[in-house]
PDB file of N, CA and C in Angstrom:
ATOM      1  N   UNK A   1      36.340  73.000  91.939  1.00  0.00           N
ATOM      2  CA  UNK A   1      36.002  74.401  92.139  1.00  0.00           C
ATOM      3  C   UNK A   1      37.087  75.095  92.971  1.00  0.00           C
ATOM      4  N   UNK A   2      37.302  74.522  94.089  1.00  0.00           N
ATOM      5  CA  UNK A   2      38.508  75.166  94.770  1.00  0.00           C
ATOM      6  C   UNK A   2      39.677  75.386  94.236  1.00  0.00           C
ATOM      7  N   UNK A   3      39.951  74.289  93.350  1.00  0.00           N
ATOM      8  CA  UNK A   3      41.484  74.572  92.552  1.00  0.00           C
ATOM      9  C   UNK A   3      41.299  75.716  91.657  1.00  0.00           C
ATOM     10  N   UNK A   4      40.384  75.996  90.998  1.00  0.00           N
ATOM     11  CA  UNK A   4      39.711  77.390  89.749  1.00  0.00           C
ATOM     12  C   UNK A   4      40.521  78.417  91.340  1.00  0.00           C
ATOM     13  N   UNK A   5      39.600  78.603  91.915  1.00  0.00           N
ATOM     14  CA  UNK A   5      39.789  79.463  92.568  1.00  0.00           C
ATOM     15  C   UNK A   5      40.675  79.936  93.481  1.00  0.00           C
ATOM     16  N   UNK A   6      41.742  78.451  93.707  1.00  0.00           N
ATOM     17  CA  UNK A   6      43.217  78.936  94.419  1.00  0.00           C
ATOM     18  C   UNK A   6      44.078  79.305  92.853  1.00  0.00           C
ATOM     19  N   UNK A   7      43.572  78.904  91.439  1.00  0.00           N
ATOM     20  CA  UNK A   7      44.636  79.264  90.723  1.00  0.00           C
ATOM     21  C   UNK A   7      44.383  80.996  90.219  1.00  0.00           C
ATOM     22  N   UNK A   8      42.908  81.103  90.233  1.00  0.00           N
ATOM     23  CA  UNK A   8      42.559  82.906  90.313  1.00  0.00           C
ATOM     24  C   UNK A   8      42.957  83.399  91.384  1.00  0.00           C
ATOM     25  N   UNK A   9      43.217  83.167  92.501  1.00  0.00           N
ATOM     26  CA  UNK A   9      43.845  83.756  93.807  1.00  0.00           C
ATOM     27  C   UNK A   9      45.483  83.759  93.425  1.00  0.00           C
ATOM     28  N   UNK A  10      46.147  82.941  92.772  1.00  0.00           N
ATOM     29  CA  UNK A  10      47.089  82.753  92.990  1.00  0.00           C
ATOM     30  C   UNK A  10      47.724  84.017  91.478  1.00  0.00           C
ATOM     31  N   UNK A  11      47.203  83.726  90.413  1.00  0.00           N
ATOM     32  CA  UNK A  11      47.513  84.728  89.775  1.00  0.00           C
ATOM     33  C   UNK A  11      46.892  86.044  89.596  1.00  0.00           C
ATOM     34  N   UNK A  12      46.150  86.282  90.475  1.00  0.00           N
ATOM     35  CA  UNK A  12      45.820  88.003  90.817  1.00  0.00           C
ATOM     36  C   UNK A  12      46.828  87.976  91.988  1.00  0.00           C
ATOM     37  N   UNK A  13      47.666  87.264  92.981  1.00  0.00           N
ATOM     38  CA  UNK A  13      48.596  87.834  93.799  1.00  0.00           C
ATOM     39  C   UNK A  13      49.375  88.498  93.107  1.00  0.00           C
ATOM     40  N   UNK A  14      49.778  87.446  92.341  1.00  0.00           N
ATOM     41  CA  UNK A  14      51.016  88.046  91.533  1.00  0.00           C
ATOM     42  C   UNK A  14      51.366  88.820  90.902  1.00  0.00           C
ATOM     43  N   UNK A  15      49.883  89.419  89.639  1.00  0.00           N
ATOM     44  CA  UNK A  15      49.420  90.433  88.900  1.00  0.00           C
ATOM     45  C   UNK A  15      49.520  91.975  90.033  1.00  0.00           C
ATOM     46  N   UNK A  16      48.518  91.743  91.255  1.00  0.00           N
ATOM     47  CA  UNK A  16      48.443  93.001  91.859  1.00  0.00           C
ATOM     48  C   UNK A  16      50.218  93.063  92.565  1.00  0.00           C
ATOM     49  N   UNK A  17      51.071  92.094  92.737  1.00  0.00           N
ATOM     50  CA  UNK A  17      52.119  92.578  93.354  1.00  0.00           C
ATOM     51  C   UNK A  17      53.048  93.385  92.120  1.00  0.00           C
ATOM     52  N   UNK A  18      52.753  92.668  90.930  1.00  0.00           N
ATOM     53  CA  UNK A  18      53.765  93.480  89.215  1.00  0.00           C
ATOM     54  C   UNK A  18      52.892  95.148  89.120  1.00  0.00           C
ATOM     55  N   UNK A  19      51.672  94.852  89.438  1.00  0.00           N
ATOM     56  CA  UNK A  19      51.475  96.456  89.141  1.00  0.00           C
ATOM     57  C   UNK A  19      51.040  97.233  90.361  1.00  0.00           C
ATOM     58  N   UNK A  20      51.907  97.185  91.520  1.00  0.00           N
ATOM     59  CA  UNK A  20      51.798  97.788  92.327  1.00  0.00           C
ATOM     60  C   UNK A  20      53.335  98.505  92.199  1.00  0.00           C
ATOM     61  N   UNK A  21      54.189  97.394  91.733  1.00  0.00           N
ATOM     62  CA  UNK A  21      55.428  97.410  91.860  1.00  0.00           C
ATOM     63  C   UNK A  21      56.176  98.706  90.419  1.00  0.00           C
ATOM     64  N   UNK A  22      55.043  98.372  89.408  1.00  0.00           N
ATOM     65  CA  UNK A  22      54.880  99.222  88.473  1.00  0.00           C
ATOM     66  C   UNK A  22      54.642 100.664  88.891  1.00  0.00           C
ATOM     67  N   UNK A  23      54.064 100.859  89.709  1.00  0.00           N
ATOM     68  CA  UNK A  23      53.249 102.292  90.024  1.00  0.00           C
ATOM     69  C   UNK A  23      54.407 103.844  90.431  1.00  0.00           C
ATOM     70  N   UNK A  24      54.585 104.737  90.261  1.00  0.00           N
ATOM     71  CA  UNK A  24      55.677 105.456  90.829  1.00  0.00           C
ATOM     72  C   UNK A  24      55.073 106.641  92.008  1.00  0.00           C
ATOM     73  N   UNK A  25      55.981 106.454  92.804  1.00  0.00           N
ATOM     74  CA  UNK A  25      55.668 106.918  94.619  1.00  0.00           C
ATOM     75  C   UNK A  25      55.191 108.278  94.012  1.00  0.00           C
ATOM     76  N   UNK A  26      54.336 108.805  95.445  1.00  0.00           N
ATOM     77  CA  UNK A  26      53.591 109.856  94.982  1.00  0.00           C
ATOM     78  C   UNK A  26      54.537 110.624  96.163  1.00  0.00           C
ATOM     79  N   UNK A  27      54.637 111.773  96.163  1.00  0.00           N
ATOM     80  CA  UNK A  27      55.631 112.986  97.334  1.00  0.00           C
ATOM     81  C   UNK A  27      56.455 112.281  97.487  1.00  0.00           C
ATOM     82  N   UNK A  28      57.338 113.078  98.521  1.00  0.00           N
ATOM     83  CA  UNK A  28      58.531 113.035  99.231  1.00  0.00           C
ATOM     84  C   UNK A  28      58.601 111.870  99.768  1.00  0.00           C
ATOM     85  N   UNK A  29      58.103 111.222 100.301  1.00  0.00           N
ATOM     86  CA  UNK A  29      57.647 110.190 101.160  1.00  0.00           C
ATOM     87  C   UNK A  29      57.771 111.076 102.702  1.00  0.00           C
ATOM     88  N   UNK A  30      58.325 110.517 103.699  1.00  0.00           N
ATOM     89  CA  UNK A  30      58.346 110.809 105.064  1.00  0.00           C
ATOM     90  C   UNK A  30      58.610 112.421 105.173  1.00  0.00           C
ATOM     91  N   UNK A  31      59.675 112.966 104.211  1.00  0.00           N
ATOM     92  CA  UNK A  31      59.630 114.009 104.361  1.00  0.00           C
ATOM     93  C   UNK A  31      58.582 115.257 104.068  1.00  0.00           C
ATOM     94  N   UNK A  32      58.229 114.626 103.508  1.00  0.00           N
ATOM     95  CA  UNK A  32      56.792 115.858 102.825  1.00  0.00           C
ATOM     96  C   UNK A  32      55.704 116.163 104.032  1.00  0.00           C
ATOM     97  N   UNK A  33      55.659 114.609 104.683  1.00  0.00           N
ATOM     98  CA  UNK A  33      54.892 115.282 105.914  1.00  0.00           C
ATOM     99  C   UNK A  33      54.987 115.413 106.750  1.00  0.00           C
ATOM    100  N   UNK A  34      56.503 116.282 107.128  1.00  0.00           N
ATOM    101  CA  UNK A  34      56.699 117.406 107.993  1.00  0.00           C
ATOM    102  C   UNK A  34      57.195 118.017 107.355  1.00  0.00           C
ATOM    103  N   UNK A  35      56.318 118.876 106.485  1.00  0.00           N
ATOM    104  CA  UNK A  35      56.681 120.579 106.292  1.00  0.00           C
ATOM    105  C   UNK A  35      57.466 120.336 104.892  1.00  0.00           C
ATOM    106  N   UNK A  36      57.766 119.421 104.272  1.00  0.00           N
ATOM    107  CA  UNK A  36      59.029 119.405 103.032  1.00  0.00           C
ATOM    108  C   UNK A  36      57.653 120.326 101.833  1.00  0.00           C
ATOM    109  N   UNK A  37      58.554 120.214 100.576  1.00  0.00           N
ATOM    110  CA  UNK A  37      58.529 120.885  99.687  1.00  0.00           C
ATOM    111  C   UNK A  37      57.064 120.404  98.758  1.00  0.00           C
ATOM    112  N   UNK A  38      56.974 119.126  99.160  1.00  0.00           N
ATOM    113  CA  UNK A  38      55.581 118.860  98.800  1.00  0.00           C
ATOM    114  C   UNK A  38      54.336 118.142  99.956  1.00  0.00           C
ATOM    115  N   UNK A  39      54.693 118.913 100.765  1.00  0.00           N
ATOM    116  CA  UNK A  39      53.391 119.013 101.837  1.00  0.00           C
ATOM    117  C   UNK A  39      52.265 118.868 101.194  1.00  0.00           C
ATOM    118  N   UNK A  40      51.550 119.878  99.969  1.00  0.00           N
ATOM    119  CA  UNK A  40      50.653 120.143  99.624  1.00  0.00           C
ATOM    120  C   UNK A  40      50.303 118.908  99.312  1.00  0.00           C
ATOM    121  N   UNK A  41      51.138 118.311  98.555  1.00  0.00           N
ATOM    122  CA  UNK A  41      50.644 116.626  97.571  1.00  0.00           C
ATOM    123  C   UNK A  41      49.921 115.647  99.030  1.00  0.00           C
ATOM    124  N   UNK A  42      50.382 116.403  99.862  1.00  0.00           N
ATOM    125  CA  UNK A  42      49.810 115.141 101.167  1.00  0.00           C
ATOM    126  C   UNK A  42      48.526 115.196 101.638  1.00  0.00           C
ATOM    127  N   UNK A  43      48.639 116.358 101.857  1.00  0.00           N
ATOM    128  CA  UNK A  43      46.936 116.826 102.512  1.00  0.00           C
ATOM    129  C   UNK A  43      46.091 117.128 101.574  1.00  0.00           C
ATOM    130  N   UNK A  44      46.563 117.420 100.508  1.00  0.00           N
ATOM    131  CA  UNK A  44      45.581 117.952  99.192  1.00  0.00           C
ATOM    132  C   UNK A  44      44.824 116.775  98.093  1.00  0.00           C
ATOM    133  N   UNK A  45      44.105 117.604  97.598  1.00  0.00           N
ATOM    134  CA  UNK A  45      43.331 116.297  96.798  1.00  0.00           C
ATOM    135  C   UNK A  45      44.543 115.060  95.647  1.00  0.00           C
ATOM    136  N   UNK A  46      43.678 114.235  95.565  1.00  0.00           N
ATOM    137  CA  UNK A  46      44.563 113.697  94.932  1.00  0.00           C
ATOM    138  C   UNK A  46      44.326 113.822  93.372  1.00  0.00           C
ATOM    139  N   UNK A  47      43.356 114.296  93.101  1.00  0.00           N
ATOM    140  CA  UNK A  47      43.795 114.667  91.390  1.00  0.00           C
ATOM    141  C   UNK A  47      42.292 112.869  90.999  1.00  0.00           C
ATOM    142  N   UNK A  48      42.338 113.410  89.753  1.00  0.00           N
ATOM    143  CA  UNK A  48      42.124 111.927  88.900  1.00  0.00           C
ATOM    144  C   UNK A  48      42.923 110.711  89.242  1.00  0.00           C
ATOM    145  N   UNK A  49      42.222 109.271  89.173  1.00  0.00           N
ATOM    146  CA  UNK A  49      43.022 108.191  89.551  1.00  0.00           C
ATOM    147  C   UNK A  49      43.825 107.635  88.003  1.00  0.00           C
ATOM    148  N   UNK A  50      44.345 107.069  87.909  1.00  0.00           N
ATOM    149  CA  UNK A  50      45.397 106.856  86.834  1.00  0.00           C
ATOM    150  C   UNK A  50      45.163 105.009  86.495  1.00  0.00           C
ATOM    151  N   UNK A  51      45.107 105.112  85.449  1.00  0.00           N
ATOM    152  CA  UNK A  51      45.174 103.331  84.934  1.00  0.00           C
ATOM    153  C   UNK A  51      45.591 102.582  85.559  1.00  0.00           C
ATOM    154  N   UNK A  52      47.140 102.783  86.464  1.00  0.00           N
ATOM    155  CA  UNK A  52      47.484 101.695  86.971  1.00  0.00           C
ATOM    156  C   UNK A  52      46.296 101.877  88.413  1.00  0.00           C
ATOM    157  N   UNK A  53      46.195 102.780  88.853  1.00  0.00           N
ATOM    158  CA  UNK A  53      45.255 102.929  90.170  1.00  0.00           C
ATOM    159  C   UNK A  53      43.791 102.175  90.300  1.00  0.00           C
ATOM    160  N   UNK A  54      42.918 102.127  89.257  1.00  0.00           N
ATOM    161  CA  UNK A  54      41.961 101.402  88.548  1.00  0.00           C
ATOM    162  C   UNK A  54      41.990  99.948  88.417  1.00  0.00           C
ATOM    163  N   UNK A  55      43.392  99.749  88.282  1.00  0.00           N
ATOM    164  CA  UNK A  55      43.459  98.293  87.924  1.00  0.00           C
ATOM    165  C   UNK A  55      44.083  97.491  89.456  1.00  0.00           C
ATOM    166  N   UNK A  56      45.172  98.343  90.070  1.00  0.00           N
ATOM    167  CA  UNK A  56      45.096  98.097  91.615  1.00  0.00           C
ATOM    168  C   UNK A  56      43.636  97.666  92.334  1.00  0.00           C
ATOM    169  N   UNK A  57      42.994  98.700  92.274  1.00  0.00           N
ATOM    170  CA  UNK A  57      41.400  98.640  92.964  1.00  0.00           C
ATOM    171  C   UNK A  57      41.053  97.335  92.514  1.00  0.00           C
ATOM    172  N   UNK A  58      40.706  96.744  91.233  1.00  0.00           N
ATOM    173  CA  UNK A  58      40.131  95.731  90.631  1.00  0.00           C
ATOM    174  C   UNK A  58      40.755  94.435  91.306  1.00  0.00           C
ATOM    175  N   UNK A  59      42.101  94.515  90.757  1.00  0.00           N
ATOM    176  CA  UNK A  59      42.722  93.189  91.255  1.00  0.00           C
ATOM    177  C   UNK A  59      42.509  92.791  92.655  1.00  0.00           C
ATOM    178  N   UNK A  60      42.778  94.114  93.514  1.00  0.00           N
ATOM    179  CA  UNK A  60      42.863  93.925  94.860  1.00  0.00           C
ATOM    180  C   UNK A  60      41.284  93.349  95.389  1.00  0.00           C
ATOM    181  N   UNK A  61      40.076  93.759  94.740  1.00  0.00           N
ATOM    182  CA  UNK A  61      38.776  93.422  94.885  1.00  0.00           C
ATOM    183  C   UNK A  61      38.922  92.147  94.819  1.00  0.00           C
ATOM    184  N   UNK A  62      39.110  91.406  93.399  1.00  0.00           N
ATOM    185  CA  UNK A  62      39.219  90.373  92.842  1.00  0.00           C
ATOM    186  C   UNK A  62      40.280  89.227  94.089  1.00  0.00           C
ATOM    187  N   UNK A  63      40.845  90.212  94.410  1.00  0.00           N
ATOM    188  CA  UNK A  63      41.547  89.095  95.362  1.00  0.00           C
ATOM    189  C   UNK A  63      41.124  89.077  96.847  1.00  0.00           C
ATOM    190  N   UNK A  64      40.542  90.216  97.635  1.00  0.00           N
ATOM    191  CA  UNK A  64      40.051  90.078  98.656  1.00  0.00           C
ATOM    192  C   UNK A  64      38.721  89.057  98.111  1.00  0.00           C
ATOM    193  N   UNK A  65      37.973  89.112  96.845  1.00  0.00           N
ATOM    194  CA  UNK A  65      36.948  87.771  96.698  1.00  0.00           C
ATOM    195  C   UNK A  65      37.011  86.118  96.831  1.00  0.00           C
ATOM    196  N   UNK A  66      38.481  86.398  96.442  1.00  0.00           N
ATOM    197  CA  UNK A  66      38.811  84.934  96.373  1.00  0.00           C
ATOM    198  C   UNK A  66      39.323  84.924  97.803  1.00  0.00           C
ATOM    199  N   UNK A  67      40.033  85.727  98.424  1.00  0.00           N
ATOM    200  CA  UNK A  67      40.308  85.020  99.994  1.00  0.00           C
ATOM    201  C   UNK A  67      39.121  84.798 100.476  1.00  0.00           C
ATOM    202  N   UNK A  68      38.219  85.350 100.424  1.00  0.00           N
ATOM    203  CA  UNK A  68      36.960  85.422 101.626  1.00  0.00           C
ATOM    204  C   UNK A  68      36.129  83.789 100.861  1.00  0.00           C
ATOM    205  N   UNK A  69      36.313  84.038  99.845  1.00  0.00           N
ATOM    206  CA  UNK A  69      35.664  82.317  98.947  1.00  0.00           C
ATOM    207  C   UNK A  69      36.969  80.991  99.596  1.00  0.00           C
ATOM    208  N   UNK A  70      38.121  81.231  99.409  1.00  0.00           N
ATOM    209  CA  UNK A  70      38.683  80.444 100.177  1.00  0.00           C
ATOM    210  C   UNK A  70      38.657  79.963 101.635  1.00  0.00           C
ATOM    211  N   UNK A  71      38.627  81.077 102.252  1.00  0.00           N
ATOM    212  CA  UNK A  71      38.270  80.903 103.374  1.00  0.00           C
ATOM    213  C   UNK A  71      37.256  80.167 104.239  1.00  0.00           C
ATOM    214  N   UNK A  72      36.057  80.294 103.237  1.00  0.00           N
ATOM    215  CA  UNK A  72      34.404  79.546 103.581  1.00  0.00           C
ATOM    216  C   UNK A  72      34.591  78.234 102.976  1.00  0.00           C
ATOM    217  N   UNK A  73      35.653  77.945 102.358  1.00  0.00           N
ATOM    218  CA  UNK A  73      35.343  76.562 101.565  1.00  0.00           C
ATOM    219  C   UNK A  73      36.099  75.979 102.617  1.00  0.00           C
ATOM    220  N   UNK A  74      37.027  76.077 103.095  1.00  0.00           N
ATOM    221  CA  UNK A  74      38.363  76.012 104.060  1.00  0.00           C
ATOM    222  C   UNK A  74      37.600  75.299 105.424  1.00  0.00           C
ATOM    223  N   UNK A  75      36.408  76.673 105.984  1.00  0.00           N
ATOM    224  CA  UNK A  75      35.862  76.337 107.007  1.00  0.00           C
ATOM    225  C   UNK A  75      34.825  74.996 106.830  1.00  0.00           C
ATOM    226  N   UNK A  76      34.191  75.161 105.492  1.00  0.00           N
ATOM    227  CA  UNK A  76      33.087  74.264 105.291  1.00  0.00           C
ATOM    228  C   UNK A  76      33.924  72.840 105.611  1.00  0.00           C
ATOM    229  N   UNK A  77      35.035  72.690 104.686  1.00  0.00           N
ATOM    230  CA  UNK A  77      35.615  71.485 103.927  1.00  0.00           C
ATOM    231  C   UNK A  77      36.113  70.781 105.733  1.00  0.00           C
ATOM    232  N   UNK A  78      36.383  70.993 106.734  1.00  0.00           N
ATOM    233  CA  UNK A  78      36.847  71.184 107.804  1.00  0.00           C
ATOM    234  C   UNK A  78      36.061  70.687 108.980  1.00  0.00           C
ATOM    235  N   UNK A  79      34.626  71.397 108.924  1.00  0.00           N
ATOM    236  CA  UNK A  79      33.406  70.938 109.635  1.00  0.00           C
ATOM    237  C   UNK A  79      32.832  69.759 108.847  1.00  0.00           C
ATOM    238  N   UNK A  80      32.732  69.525 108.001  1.00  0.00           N
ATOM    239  CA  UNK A  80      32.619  68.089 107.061  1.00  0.00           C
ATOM    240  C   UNK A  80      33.231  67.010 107.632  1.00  0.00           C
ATOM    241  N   UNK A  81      34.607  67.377 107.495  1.00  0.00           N
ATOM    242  CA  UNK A  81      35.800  65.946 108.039  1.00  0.00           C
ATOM    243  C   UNK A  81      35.124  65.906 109.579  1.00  0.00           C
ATOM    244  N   UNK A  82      35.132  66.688 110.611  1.00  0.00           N
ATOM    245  CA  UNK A  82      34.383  66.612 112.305  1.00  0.00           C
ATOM    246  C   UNK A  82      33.101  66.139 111.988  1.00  0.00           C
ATOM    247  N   UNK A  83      32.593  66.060 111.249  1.00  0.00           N
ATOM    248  CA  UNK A  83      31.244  65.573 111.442  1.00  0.00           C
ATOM    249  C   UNK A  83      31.327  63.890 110.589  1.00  0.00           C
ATOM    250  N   UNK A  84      32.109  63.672 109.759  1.00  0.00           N
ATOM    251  CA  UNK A  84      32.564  62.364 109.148  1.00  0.00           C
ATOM    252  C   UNK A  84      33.016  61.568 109.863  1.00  0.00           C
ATOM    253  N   UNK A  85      34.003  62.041 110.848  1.00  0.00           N
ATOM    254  CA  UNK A  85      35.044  61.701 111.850  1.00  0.00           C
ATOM    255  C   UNK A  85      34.316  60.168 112.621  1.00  0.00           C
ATOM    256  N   UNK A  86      34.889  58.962 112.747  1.00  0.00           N
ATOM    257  CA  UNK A  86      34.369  58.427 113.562  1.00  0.00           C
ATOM    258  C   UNK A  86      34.522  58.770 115.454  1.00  0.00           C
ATOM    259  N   UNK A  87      34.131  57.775 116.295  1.00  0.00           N
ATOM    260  CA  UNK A  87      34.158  58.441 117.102  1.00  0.00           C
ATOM    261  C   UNK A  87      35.101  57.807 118.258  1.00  0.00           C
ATOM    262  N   UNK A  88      35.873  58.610 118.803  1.00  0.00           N
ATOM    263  CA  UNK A  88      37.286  57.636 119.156  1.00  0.00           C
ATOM    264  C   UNK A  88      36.521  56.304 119.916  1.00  0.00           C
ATOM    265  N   UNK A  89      37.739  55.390 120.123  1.00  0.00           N
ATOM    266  CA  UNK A  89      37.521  53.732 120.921  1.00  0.00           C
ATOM    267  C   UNK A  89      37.486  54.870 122.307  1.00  0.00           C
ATOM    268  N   UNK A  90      36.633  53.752 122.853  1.00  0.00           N
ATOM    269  CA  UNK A  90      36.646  53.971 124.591  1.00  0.00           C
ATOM    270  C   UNK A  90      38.017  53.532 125.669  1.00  0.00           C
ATOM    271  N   UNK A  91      38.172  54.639 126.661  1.00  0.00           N
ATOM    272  CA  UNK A  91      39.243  53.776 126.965  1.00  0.00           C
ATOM    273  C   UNK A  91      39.431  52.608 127.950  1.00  0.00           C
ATOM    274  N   UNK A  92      40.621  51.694 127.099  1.00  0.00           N
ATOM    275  CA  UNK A  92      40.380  50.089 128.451  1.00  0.00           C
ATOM    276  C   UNK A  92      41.453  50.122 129.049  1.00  0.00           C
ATOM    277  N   UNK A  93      40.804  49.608 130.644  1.00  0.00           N
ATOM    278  CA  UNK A  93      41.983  49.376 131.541  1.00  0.00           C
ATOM    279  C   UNK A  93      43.314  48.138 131.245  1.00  0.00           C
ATOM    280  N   UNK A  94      44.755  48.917 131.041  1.00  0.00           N
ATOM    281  CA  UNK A  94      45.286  47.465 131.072  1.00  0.00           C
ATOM    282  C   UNK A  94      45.039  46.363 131.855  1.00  0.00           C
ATOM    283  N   UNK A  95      45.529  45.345 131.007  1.00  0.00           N
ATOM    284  CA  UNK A  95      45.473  43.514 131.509  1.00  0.00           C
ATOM    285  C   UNK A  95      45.326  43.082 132.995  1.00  0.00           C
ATOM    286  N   UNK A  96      44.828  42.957 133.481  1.00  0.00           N
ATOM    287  CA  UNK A  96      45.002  42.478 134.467  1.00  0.00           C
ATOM    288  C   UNK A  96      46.107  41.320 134.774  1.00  0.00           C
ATOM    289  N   UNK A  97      46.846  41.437 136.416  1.00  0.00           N
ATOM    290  CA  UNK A  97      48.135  40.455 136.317  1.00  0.00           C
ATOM    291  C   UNK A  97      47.629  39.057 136.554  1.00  0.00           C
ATOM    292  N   UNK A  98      48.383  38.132 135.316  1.00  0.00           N
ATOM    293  CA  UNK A  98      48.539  36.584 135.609  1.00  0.00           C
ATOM    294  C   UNK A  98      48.376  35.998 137.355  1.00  0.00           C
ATOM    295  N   UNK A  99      48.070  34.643 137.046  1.00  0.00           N
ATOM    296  CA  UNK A  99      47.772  33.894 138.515  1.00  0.00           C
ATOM    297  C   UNK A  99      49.249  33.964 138.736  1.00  0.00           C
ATOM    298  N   UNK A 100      49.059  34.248 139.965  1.00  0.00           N
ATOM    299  CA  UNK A 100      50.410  34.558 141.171  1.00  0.00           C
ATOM    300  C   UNK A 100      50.448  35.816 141.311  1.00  0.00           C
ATOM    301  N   UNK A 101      50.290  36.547 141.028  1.00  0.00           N
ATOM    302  CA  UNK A 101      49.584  37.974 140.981  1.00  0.00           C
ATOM    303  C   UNK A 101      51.276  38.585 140.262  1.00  0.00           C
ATOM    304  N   UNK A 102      51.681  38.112 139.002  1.00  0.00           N
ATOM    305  CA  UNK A 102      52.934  38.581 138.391  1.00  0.00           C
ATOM    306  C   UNK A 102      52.028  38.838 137.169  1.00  0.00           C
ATOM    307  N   UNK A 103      52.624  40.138 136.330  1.00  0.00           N
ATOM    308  CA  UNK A 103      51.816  40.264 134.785  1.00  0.00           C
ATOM    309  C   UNK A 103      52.748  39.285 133.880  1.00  0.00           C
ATOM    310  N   UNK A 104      52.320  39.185 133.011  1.00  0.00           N
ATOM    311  CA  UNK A 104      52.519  38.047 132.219  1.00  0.00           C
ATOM    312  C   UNK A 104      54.284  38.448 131.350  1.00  0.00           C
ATOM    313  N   UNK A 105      55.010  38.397 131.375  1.00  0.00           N
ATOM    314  CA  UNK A 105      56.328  38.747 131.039  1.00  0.00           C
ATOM    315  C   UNK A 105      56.394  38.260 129.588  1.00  0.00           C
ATOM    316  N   UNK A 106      57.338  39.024 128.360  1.00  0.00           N
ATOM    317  CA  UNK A 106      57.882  38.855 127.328  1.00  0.00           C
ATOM    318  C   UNK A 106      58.786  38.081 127.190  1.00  0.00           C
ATOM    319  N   UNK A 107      58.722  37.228 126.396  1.00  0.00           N
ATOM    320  CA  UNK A 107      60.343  36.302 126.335  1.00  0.00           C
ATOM    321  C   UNK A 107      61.141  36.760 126.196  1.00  0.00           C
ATOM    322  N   UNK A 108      62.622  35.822 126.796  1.00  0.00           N
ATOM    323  CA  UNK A 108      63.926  36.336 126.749  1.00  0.00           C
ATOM    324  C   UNK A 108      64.674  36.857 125.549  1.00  0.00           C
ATOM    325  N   UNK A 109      65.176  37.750 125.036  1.00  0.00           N
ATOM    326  CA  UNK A 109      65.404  37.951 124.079  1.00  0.00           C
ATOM    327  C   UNK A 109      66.998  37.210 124.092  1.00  0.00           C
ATOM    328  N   UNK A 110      67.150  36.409 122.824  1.00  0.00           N
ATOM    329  CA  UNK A 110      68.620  35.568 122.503  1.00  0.00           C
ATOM    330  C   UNK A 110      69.505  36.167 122.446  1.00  0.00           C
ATOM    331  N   UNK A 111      70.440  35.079 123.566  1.00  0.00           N
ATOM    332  CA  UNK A 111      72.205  35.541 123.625  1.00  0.00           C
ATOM    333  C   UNK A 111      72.401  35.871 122.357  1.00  0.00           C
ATOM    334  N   UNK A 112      73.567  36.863 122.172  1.00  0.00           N
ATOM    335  CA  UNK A 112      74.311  36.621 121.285  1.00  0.00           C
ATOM    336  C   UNK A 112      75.565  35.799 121.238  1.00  0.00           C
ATOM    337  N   UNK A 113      75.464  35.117 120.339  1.00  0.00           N
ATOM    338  CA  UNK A 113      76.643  34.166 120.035  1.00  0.00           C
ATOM    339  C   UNK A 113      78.197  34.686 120.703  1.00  0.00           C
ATOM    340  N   UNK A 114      79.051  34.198 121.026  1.00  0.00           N
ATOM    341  CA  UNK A 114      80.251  34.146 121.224  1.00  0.00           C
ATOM    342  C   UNK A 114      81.172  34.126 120.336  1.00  0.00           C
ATOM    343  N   UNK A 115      82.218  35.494 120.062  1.00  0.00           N
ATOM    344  CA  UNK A 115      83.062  35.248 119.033  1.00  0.00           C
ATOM    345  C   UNK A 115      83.974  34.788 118.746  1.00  0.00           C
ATOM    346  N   UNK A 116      83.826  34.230 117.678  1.00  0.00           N
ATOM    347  CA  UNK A 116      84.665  32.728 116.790  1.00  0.00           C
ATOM    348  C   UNK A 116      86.596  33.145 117.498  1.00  0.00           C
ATOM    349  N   UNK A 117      87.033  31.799 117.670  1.00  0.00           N
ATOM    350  CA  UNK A 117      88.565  32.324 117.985  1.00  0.00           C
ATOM    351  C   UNK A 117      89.468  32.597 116.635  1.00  0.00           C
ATOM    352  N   UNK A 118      90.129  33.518 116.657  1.00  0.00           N
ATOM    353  CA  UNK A 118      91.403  34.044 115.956  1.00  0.00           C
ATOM    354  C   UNK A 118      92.045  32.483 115.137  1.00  0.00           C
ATOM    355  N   UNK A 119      91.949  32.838 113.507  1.00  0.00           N
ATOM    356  CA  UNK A 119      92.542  31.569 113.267  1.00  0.00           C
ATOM    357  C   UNK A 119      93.810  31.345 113.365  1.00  0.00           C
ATOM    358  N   UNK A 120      94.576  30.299 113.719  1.00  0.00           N
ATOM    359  CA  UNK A 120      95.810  29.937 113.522  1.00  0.00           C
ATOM    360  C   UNK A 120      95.969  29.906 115.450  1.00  0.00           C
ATOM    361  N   UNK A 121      95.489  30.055 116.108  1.00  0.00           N
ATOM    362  CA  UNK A 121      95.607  29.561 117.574  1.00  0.00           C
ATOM    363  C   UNK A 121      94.942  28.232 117.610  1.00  0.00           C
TER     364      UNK A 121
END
């Protein structure tokens, strides 16, 4: 189920980023709202919404659904593993030291050999 739904998340990203990218800017941009030549387009109604605008709305729905569904599966799948979890070892004091009161030592680790003499001496 989760994979359905990261691969519908994953291609409505992509869909709403092609037809957003499709869409063409509405005014002046920055300039219009201060005072430019299409002020009006800023503050004024916006008219009928347009096909690509319709289908923005949809996708973008469609994809805020699937984050918020991802998200709960995310949290669920998460509190599952903490509650599965075993439960750590307790902690133990190291070894206590060997008789003579020395801890118990690692063996010597081996010389290395001595290198062979130069032939012909």
């Amino acid at each position: 189920m989760i994979t359905l739904i990261t691969t519908v998340h994953v291609v409505v990203c992509v869909f709403l980023i092609l037809v957003i990218l499709l869409q063409a800017g509405k005014g002046g941009g920055m300039g219009a709202a201060f005072g430019g030549a299409g002020a009006q387009t800023v503050f004024g109604g916006r008219g009928a919404q347009t096909f690509l605008g319709k289908i923005t709305a949809g996708a973008a729905a469609v994809f805020m659904l699937t984050s918020l569904a991802l998200a709960y599966q995310s949290s669920r799948s998460v509190s599952e593993i903490d509650r599965e979890a075993p439960a750590p070892a307790p902690f133990q004091a190291p070894a206590a030291p060997g008789p003579g009161g020395a801890a118990p030592q690692a063996p010597a680790a081996p010389a290395t050999p001595a290198p062979a003499p130069a032939p012909g001496k």
